[in-house]
Protein backbone atom coordinates (compact mmCIF):
# COMPACT_ATOMS: atom_id res chain seq x y z
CA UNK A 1 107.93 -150.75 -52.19
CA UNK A 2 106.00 -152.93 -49.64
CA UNK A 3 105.18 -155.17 -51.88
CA UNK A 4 108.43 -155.71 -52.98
CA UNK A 5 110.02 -155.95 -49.60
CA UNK A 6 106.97 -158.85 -49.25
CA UNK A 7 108.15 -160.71 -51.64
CA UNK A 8 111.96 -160.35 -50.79
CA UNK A 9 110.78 -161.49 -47.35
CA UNK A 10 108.59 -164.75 -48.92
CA UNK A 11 111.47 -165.87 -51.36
CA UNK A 12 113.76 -165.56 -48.33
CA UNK A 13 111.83 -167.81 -45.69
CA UNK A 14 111.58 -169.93 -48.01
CA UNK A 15 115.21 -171.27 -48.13
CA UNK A 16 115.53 -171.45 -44.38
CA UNK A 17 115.83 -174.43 -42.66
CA UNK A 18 112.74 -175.87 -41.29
CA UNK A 19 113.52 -175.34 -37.84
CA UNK A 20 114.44 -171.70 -38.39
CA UNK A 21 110.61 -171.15 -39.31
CA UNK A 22 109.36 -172.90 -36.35
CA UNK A 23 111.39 -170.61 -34.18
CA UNK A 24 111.05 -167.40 -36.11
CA UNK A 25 107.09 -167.78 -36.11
CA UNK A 26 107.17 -168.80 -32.24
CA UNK A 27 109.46 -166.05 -31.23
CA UNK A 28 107.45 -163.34 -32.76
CA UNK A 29 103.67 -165.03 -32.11
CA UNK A 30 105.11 -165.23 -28.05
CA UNK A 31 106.81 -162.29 -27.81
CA UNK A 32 104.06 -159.82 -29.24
CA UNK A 33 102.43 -160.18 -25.21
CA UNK A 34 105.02 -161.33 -23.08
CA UNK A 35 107.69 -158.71 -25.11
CA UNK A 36 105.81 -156.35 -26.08
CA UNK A 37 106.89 -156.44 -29.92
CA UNK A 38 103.18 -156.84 -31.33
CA UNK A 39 103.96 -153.14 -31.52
CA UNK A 40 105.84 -153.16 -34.10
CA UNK A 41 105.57 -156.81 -35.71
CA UNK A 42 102.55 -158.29 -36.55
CA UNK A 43 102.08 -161.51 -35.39
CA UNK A 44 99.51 -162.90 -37.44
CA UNK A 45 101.43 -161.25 -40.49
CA UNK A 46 104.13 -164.03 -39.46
CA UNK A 47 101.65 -166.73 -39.36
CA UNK A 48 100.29 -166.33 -42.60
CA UNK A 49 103.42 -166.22 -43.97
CA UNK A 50 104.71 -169.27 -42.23
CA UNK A 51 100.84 -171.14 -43.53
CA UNK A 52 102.25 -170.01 -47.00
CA UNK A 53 105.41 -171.65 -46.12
CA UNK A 54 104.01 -174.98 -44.88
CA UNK A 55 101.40 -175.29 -48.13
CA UNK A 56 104.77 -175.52 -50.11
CA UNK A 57 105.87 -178.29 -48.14
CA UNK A 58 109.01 -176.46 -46.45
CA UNK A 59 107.25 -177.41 -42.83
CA UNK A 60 104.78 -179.43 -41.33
CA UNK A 61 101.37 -177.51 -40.92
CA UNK A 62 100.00 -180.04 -38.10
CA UNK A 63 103.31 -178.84 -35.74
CA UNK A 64 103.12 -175.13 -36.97
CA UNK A 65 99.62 -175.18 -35.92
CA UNK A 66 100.42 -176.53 -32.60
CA UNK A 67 104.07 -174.43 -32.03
CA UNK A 68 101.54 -171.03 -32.80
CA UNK A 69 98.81 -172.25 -30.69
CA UNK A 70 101.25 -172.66 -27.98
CA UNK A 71 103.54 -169.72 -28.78
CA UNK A 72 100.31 -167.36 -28.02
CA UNK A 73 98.88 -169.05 -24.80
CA UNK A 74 102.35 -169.10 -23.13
CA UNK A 75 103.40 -165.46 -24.80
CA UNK A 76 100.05 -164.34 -23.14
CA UNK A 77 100.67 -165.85 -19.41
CA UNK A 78 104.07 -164.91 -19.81
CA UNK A 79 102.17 -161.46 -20.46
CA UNK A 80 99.95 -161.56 -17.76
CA UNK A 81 102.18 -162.25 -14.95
CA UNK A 82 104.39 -159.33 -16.12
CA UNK A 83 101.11 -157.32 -15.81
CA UNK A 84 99.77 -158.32 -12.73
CA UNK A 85 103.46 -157.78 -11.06
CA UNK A 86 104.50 -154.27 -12.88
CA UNK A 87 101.17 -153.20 -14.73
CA UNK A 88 101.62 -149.97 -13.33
CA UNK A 89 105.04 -149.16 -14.40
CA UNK A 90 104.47 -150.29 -17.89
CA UNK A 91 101.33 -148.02 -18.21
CA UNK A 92 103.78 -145.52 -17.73
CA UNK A 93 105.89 -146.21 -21.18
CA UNK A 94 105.41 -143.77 -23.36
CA UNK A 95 103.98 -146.02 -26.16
CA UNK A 96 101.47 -146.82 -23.76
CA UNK A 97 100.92 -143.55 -22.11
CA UNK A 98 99.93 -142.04 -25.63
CA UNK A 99 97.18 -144.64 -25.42
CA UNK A 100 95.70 -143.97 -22.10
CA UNK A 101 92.02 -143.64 -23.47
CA UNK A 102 91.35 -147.07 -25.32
CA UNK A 103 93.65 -148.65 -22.27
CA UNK A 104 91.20 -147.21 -19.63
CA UNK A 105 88.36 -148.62 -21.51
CA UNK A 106 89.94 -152.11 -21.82
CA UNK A 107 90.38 -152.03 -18.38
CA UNK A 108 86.75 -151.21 -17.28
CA UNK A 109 85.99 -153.72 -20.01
CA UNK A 110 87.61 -156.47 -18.48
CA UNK A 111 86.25 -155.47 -15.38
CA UNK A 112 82.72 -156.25 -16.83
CA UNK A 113 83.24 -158.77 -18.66
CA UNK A 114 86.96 -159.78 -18.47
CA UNK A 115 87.26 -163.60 -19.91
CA UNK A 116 84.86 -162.60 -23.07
CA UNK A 117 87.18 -158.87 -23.72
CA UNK A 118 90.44 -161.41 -22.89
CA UNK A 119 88.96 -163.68 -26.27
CA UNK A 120 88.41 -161.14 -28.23
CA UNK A 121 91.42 -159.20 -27.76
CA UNK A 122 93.04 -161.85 -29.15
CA UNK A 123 91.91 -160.66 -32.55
CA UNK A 124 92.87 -156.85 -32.29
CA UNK A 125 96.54 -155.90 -33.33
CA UNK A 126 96.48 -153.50 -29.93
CA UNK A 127 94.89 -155.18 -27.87
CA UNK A 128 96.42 -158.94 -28.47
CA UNK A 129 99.77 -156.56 -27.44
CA UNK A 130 98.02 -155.14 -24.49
CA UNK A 131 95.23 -157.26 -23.41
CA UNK A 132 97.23 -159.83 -21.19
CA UNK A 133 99.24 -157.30 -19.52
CA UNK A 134 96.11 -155.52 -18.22
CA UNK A 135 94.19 -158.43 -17.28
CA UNK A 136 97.32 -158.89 -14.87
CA UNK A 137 97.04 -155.09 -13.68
CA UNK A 138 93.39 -156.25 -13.14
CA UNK A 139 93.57 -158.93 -10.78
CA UNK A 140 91.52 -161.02 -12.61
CA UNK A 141 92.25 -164.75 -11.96
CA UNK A 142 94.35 -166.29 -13.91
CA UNK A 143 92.28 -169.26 -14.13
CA UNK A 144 89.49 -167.20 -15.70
CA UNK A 145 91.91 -165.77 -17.66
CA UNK A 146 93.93 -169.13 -19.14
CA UNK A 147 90.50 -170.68 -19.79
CA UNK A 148 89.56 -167.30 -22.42
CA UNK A 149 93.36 -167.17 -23.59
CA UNK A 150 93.64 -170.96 -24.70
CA UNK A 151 89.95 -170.34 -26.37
CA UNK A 152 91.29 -167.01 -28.26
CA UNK A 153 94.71 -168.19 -29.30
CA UNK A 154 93.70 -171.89 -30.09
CA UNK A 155 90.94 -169.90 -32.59
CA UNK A 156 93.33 -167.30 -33.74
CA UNK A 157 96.30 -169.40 -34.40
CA UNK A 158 94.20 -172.22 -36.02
CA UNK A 159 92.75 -169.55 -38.34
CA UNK A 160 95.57 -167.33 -39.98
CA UNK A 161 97.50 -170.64 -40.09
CA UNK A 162 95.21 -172.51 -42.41
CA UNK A 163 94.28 -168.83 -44.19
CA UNK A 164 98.37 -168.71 -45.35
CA UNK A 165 97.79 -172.60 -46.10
CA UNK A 166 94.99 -172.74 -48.25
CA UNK A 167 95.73 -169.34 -50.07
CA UNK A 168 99.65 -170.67 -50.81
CA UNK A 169 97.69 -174.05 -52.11
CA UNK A 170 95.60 -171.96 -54.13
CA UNK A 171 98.99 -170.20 -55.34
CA UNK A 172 100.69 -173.59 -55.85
CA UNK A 173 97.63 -174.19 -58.79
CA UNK A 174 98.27 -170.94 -60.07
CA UNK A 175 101.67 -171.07 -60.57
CA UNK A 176 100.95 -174.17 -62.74
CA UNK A 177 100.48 -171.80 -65.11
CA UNK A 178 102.23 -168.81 -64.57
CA UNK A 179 105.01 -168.50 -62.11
CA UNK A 180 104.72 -164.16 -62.49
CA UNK A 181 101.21 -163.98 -62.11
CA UNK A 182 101.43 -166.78 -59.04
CA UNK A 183 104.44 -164.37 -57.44
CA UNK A 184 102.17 -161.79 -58.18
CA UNK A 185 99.23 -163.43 -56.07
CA UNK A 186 101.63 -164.42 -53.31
CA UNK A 187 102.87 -160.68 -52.73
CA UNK A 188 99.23 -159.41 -52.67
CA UNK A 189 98.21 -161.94 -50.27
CA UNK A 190 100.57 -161.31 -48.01
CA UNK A 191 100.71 -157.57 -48.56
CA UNK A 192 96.84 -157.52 -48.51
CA UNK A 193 97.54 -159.09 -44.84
CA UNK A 194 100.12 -156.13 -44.01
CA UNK A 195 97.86 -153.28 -45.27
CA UNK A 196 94.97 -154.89 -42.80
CA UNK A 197 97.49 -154.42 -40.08
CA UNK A 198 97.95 -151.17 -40.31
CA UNK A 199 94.45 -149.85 -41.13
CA UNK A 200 93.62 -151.75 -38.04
CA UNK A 201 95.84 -149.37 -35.93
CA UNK A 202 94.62 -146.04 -37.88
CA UNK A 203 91.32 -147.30 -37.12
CA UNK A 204 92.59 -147.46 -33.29
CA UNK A 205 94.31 -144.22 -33.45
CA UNK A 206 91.16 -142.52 -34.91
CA UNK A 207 88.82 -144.07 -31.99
CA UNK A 208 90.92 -143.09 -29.39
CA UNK A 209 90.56 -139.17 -30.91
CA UNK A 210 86.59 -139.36 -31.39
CA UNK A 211 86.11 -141.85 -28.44
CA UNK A 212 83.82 -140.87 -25.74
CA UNK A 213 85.57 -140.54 -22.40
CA UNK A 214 87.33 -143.45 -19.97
CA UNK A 215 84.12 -144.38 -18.27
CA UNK A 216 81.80 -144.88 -21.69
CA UNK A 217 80.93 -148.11 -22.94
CA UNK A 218 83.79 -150.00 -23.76
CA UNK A 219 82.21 -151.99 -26.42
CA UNK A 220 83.77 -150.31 -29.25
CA UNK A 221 86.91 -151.82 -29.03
């Protein structure tokens, strides 16, 4: 079924106008911080697809590279400032509240070592949702803080960018000589990149259950 709905979605995006793309791919890859949606929609699911999108020529992978890079710095300020001026009402949300383990070691995390935990939260489905919020709650300055988000989402968005690009130009070869087996290819790819998602946050969930308590070493995130 997922992989179906996968491939519904990939044949879809396809036909949409250019611009469409661009502003479904920034919406999501800014909103998982500064709206909160990285929840429930993975960002770099959307980039992959859109690096999928641009290998077929649809858009141009030198501006989707630079609207994602963007998108995420800007998502993530956007994110911090709503953190630093209602951090401790949002804790309260019950989504959050039901994490209140792995946030209290994020938060003595970026108390020791804030810009590095701000980099590599970047790269965590929870905590790229999370991670600029609390480094708002934290005080930390958002100087420090732009310098490690512009290093983490130039990295990230760069990355799962090209990795849609070069595995739909890989695809584009196959297809040469079999459109089913190339369709075939596309749906795993992406659904390969869905199923990471969410082992990702059963890994989380299961961490949180066997994690030591608030004040341990937070280097297991």
């Amino acid at each position: 079924m997922t992989a179906s709905i996968v491939g519904y979605v990939l044949r879809e995006i396809q036909h949409l106008p250019g611009g469409w793309v661009y502003g479904l791919v920034a919406l999501l890859v800014f909103g998982e911080a500064a709206l909160f949606i990285g929840f429930v929609l993975p960002g770099e699911t959307s980039v992959i697809v859109a690096g999928v999108v641009a290998s077929q020529g649809h858009v141009n992978l030198g501006v989707l590279i630079a609207l994602v890079v963007v998108s995420a710095v800007v998502g993530d300020s956007v994110g911090f400032e709503v953190g630093r001026r209602y951090g401790s009402a949002l804790l309260r949300l019950p989504v959050l509240r039901s994490r209140q383990r792995a946030l209290d070691r994020a938060l003595a995390g970026l108390a020791r070592r804030g810009p590095l935990y701000v980099f590599l939260g970047r790269f965590t489905a929870f905590l790229r949702a999370v991670m600029p919020g609390l480094a708002g709650l934290s005080k930390m300055q958002y100087r420090r803080f732009l310098a490690a988000n512009a290093a983490g989402g130039l990295t990230w968005g760069v990355a799962y960018t090209l990795l849609g690009y070069f595995a739909g130009g890989a695809l584009a070869r196959i297809e040469t000589y079999s459109s089913w087996f190339g369709a075939a290819v596309l749906v795993a790819i992406v659904g390969g990149a869905l199923a990471l998602h969410l082992l990702r946050r059963r890994r989380d969930a299961q961490l949180e259950r066997d994690s030591a308590p608030a004040d341990a070493d937070p280097g297991r995130l």
